[in-house]
C-alpha atoms as a PDB file:
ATOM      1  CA  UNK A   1     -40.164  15.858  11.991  1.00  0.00           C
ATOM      2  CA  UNK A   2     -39.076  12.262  11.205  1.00  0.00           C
ATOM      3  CA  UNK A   3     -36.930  13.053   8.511  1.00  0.00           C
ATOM      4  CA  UNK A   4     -35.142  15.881  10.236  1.00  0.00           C
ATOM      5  CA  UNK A   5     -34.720  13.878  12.957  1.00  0.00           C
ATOM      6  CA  UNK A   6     -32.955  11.057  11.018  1.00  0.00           C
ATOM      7  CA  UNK A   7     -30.808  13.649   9.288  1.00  0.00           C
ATOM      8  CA  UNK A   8     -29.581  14.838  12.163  1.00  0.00           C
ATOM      9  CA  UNK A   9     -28.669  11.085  13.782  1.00  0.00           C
ATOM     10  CA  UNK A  10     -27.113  10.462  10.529  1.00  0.00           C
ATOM     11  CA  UNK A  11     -24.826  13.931  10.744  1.00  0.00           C
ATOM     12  CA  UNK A  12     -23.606  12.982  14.672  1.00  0.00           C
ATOM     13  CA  UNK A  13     -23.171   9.535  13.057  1.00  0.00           C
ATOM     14  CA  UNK A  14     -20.752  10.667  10.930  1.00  0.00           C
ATOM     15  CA  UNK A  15     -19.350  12.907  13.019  1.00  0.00           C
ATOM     16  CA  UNK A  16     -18.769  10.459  15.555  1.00  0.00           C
ATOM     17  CA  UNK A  17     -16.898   8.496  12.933  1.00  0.00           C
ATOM     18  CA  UNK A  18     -14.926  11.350  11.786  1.00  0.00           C
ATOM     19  CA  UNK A  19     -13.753  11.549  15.027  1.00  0.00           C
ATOM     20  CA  UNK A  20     -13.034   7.853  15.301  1.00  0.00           C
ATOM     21  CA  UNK A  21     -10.785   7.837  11.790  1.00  0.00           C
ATOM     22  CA  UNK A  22      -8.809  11.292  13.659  1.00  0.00           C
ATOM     23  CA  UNK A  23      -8.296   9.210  16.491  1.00  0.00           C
ATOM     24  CA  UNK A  24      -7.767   5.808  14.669  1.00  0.00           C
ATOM     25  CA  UNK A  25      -5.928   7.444  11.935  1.00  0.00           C
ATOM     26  CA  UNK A  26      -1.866   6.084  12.481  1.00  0.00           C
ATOM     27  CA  UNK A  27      -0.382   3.609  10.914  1.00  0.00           C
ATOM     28  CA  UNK A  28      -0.262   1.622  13.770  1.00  0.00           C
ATOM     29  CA  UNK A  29      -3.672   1.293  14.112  1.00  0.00           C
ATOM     30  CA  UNK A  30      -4.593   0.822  10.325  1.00  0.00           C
ATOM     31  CA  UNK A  31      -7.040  -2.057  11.207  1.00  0.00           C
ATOM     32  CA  UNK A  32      -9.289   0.165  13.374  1.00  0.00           C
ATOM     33  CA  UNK A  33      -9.259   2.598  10.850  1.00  0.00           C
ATOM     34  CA  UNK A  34     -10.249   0.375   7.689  1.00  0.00           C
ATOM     35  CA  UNK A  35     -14.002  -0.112   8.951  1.00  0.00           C
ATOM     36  CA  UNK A  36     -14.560   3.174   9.460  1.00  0.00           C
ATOM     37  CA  UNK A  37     -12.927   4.212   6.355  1.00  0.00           C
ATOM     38  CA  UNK A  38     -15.051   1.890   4.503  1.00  0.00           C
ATOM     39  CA  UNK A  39     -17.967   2.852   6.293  1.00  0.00           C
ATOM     40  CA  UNK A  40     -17.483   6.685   5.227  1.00  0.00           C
ATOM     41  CA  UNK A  41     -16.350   5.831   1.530  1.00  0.00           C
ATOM     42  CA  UNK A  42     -18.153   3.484   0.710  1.00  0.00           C
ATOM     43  CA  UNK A  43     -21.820   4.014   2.037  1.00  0.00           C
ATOM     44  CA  UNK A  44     -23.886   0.640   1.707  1.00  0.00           C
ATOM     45  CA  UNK A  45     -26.032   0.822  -1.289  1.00  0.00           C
ATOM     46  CA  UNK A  46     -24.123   4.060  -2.467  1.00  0.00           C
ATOM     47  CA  UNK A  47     -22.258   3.877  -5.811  1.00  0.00           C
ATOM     48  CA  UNK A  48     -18.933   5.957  -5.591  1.00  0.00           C
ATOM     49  CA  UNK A  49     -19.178   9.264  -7.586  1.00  0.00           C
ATOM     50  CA  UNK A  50     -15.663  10.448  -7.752  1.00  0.00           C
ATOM     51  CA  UNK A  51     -12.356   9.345  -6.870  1.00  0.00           C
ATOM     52  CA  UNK A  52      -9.808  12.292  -5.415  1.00  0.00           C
ATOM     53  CA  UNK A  53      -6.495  11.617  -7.246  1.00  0.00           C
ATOM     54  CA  UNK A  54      -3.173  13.691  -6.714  1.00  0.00           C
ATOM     55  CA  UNK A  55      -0.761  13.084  -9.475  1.00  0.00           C
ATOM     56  CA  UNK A  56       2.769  14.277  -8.679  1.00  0.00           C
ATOM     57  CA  UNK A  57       4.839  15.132 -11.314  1.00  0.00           C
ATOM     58  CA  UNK A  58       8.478  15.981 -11.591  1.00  0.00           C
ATOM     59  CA  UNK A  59       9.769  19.842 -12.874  1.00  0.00           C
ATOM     60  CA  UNK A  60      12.873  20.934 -13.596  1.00  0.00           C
ATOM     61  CA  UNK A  61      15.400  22.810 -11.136  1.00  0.00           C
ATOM     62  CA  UNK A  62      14.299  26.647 -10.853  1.00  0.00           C
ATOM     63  CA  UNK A  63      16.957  29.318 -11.855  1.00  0.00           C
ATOM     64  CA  UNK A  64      17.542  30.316  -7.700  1.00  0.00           C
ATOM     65  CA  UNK A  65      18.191  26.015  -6.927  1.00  0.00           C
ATOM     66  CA  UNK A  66      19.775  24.453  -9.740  1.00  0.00           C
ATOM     67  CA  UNK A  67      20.606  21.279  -7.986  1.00  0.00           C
ATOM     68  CA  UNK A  68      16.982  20.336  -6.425  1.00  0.00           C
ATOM     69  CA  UNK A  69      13.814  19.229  -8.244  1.00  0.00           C
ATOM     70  CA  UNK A  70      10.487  19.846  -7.317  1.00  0.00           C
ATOM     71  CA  UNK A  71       7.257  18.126  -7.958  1.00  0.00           C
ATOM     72  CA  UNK A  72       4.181  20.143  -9.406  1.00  0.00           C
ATOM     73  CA  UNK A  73       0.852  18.402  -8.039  1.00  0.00           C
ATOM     74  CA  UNK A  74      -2.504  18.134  -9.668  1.00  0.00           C
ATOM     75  CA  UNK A  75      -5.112  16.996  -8.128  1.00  0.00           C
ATOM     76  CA  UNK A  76      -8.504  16.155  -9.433  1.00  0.00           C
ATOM     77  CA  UNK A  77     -11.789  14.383  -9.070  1.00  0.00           C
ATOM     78  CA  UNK A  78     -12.027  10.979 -11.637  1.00  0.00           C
ATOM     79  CA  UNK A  79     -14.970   9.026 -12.735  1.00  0.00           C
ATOM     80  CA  UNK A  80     -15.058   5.730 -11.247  1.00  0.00           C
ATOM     81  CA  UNK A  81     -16.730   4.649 -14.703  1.00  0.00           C
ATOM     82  CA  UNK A  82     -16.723   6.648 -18.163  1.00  0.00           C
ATOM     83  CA  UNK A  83     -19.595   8.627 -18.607  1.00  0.00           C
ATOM     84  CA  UNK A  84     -22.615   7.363 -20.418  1.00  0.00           C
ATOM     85  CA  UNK A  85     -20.633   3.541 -20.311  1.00  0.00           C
ATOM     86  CA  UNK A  86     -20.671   1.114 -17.641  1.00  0.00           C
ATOM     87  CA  UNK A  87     -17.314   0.279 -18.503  1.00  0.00           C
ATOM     88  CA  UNK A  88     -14.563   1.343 -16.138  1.00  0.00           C
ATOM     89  CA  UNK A  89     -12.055   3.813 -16.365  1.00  0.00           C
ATOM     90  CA  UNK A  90      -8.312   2.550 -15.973  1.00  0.00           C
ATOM     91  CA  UNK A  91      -6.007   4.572 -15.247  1.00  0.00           C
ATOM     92  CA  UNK A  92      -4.374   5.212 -18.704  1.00  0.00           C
ATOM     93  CA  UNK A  93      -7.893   7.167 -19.557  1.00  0.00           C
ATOM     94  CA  UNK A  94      -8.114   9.065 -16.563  1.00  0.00           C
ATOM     95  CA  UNK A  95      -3.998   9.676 -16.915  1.00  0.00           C
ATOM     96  CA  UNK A  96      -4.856  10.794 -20.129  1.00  0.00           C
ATOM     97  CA  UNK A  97      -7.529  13.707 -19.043  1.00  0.00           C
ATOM     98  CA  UNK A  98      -5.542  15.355 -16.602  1.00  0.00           C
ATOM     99  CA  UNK A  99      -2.211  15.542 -18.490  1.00  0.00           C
ATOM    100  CA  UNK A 100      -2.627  14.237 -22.179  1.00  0.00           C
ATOM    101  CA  UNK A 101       0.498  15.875 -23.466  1.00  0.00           C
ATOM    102  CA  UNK A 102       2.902  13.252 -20.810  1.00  0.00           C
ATOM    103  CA  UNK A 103       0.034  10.025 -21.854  1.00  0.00           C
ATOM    104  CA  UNK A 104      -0.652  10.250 -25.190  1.00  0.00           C
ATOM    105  CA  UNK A 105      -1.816   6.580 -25.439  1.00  0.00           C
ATOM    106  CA  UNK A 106      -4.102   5.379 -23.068  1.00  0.00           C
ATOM    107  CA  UNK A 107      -2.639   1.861 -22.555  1.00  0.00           C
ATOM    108  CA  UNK A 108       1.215   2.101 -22.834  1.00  0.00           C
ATOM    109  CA  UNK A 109       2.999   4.599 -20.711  1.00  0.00           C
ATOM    110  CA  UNK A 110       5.749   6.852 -23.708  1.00  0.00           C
ATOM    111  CA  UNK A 111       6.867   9.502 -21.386  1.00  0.00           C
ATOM    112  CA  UNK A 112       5.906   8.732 -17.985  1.00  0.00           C
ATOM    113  CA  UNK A 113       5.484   6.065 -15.639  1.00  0.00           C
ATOM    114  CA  UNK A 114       2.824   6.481 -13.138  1.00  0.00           C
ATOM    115  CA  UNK A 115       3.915   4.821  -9.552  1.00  0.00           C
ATOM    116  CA  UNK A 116       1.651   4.347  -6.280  1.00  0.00           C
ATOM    117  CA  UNK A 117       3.691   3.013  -3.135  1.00  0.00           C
ATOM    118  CA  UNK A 118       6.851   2.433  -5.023  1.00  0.00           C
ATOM    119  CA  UNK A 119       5.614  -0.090  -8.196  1.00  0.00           C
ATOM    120  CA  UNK A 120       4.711   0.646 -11.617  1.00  0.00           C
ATOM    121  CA  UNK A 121       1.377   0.587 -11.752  1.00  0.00           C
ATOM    122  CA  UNK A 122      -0.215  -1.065 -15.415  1.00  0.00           C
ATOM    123  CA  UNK A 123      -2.068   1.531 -17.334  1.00  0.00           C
ATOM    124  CA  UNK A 124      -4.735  -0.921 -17.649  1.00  0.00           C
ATOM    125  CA  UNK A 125      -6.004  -0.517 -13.825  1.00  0.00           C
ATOM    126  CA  UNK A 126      -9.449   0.245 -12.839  1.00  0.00           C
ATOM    127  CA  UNK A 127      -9.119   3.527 -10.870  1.00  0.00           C
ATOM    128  CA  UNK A 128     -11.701   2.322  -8.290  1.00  0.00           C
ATOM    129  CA  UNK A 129     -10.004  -1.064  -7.824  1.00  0.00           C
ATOM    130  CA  UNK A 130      -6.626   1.304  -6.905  1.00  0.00           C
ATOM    131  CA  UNK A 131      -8.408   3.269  -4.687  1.00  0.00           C
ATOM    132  CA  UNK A 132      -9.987   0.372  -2.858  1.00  0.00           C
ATOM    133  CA  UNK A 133      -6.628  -1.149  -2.374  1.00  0.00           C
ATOM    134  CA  UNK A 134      -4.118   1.433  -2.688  1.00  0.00           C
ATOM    135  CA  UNK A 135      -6.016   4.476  -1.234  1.00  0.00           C
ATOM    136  CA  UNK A 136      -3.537   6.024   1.436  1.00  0.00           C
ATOM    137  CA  UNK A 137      -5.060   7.264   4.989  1.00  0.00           C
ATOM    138  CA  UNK A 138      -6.334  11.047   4.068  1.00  0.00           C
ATOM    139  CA  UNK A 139      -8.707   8.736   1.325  1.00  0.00           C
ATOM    140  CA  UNK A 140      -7.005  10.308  -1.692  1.00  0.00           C
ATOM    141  CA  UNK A 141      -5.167   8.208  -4.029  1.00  0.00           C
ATOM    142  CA  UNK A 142      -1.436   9.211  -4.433  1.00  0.00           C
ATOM    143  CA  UNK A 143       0.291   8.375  -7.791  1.00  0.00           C
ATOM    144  CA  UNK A 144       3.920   9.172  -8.768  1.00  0.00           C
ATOM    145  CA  UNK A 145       4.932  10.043 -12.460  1.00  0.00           C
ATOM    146  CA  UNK A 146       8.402   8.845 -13.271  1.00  0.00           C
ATOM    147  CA  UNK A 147      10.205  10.192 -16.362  1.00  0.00           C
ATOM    148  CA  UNK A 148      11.068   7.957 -19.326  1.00  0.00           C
ATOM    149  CA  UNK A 149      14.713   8.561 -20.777  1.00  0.00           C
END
């Protein structure tokens, strides 16, 4: 009885804080949201499994609109740490999983760039240390690929 019990405190806990971060969630009120956000993502004692990552990428004009572009997105779940290793994964390595034909190399960028808020982000990043900082408000982190001439 115990057990359920706590279960179900801890589901209308986060509940309630679901709530709060729909609430809390605008820009203007970014440092309401951050506690909660932490709270949810980062559960104390908890080691983060997976990190959501969207990578945009750019495509070429379709045959019906020659003059705009248009992004393909891919979006995946990425080990916070290489499996098996306690060694982090940057992002070159986890660039390099979802779309090894654009990142052949896992520390210098040939093709593509990969950009998160407007900067060139170094391949050499820890994925989790992006997320913690760079995360946007929906928890996912957002990266960019610009084209290399």
């Amino acid at each position: 009885y115990g057990r359920r019990y706590k279960n179900v405190w801890s589901l209308k806990m986060l509940s309630n804080a679901a709530q709060a971060l729909t609430e809390r969630g605008s820009p203007d009120k970014r440092s309401a949201f951050d506690p909660i956000a932490q709270k949810l993502l980062y559960a104390q004692g908890a080691r983060l499994r997976h990190i959501p990552l969207k990578v945009y990428l750019p495509s070429s004009p379709s045959a019906s609109e020659p003059s705009s572009g248009h992004l393909r997105v891919i979006q995946s779940l990425v080990t916070p740490y290489l499996q098996g290793a306690r060694e982090p994964q940057t992002l070159g390595m986890a660039l390099h999983g979802l779309v090894p034909a654009l990142f052949p190399s896992r520390k210098t960028p040939i093709h593509a760039k990969p950009v998160l808020h407007g900067a060139v982000v170094p391949m050499s990043s820890p994925v989790e240390t992006l997320l913690r900082e760079a995360a946007y408000l929906d928890g996912w982190l957002h990266l960019g690929l610009v084209m290399m001439a």
